[in-house]
Protein backbone atom coordinates (compact mmCIF):
# COMPACT_ATOMS: atom_id res chain seq x y z
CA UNK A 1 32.72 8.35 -4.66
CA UNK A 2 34.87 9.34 -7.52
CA UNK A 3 33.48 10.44 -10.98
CA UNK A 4 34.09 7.11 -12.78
CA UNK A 5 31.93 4.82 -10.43
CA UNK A 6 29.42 7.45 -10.24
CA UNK A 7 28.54 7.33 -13.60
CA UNK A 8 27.24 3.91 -13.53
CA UNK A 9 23.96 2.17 -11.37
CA UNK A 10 24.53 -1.80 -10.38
CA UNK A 11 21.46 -3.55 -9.65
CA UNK A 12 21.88 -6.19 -6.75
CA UNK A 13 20.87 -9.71 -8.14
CA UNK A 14 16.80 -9.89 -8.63
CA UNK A 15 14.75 -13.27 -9.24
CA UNK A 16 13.27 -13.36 -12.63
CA UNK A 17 9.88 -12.75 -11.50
CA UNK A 18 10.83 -9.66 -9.06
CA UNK A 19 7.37 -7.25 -9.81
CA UNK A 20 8.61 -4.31 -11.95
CA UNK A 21 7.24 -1.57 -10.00
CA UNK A 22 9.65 -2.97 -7.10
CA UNK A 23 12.63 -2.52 -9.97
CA UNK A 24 11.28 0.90 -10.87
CA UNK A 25 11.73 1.93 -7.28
CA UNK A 26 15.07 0.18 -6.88
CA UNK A 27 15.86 2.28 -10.48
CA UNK A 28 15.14 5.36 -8.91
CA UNK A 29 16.98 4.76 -5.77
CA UNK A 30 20.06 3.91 -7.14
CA UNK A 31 19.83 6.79 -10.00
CA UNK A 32 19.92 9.29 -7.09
CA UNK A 33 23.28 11.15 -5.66
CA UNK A 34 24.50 9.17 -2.58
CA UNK A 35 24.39 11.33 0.09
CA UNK A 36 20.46 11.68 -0.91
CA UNK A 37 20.24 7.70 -0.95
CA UNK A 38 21.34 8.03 2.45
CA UNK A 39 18.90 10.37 3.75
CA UNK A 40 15.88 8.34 2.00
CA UNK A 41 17.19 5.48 3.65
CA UNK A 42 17.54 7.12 6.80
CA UNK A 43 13.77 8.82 6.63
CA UNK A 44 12.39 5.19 5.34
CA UNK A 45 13.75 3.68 8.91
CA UNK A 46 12.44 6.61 11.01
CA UNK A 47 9.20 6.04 9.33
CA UNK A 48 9.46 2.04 9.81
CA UNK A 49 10.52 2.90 13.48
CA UNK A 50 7.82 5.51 13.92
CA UNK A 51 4.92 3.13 12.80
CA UNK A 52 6.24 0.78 15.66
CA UNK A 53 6.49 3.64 18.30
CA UNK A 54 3.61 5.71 17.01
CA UNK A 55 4.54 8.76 18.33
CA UNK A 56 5.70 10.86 15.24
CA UNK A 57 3.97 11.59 12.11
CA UNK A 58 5.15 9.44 9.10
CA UNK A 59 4.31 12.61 7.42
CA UNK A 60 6.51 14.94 9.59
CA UNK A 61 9.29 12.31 8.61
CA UNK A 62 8.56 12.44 4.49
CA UNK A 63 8.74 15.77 4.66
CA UNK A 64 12.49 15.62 5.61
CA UNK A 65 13.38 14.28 2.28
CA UNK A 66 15.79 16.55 -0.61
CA UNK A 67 12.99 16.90 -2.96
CA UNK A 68 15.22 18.47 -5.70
CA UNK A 69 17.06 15.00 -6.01
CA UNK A 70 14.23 12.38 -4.92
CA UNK A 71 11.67 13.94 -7.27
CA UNK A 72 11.50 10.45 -9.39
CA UNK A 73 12.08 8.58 -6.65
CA UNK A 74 8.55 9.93 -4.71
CA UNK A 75 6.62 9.72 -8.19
CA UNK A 76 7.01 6.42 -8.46
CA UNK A 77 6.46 5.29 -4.56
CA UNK A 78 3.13 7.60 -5.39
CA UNK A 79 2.24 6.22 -8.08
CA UNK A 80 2.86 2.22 -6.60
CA UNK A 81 0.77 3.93 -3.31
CA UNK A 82 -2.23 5.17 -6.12
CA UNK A 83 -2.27 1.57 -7.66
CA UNK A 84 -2.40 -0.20 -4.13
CA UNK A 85 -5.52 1.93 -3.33
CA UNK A 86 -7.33 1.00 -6.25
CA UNK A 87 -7.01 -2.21 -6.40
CA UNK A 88 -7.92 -2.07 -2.59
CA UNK A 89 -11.22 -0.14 -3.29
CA UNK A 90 -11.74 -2.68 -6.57
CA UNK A 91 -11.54 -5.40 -4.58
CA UNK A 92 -13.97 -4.14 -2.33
CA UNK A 93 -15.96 -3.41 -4.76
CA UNK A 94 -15.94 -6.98 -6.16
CA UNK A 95 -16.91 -8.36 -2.30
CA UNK A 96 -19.90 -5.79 -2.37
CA UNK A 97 -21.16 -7.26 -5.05
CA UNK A 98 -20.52 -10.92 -4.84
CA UNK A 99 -21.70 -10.61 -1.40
CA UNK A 100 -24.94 -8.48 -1.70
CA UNK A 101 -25.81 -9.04 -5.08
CA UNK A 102 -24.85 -12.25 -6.40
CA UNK A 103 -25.75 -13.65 -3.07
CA UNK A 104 -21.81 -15.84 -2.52
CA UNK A 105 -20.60 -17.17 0.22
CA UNK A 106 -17.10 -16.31 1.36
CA UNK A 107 -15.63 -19.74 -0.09
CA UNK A 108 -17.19 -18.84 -3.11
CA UNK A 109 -15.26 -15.34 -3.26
CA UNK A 110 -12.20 -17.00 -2.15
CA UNK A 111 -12.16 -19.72 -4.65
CA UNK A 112 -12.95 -17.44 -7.30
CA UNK A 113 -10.02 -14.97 -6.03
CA UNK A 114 -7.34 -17.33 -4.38
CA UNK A 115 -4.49 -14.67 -3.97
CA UNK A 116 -6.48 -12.20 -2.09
CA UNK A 117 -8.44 -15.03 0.34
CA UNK A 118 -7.06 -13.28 3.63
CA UNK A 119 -8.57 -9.39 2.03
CA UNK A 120 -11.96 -11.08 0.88
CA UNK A 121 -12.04 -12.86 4.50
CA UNK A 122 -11.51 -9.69 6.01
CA UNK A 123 -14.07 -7.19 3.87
CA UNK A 124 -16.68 -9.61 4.32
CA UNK A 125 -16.15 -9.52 7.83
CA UNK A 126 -16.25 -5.87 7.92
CA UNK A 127 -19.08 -5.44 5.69
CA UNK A 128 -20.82 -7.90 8.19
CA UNK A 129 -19.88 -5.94 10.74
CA UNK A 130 -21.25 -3.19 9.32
CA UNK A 131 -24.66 -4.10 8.16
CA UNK A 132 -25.13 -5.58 12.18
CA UNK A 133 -23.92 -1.86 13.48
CA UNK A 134 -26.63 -0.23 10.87
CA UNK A 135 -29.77 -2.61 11.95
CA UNK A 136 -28.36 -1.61 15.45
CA UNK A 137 -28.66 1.83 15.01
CA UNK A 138 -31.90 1.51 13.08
CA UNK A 139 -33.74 -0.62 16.25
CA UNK A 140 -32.17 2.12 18.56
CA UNK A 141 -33.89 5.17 16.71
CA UNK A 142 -37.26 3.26 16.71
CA UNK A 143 -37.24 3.83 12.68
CA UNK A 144 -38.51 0.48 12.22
CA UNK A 145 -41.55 0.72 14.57
């Protein structure tokens, strides 16, 4: 790539309503040197591939990045990681209570939280699931008798 097309970054077209964390990534991507675009992109795969296969560490993979030029890059994917586990635990959170101490049903929750029906559906489950495999192993320590 030659000095004067290097100096400049050319986002592909994004809708309107494209979530800015995925055009902070795309920023950082494209802000990096191109041979180190290329190895992201080829550790990103692996890691896609591996998930599939499940016979190497996505971690053994991540490791295999240039750090000095994807610094900015791997703040921001752990930053987007940091805010998709809290609102993961918040949300569970939110079924907890709804569920145990409000006393809702699952339509209830779902109404109340349309975009995240399929998460609520599943955490009740789970918590369901959960409070059966307690009372289970209550009954078989005799704690109850």
């Amino acid at each position: 790539m030659n000095n004067i097309n290097s100096e400049f970054v050319q986002f592909p077209p994004l809708r309107r309503d494209t979530d800015i964390k995925v055009i902070e990534v795309l920023w950082e991507y494209l802000k990096m040197p191109e041979e180190s675009q290329k190895v992201v992109s080829s550790v990103m795969k692996e890691m896609y591939e591996c998930e599939q296969e499940e016979n190497k560490s996505p971690l053994e993979l991540y490791q295999k990045l240039p750090t000095k030029n994807v610094m900015d890059f791997q703040n921001v994917m752990e930053k987007i990681m940091l805010d998709i586990i809290r609102e993961a635990c918040d949300l569970a959170c939110w079924v907890f209570w709804f569920k145990f101490v409000e006393g809702w049903s699952v339509d209830e929750m779902v109404n109340a939280q349309e975009n995240a029906d399929k998460f609520i559906i599943v955490l009740d489950a789970l918590y369901d699931e959960f409070m059966e495999m307690s009372e289970q192993e209550i009954d078989d320590d005799n704690i109850t008798s």
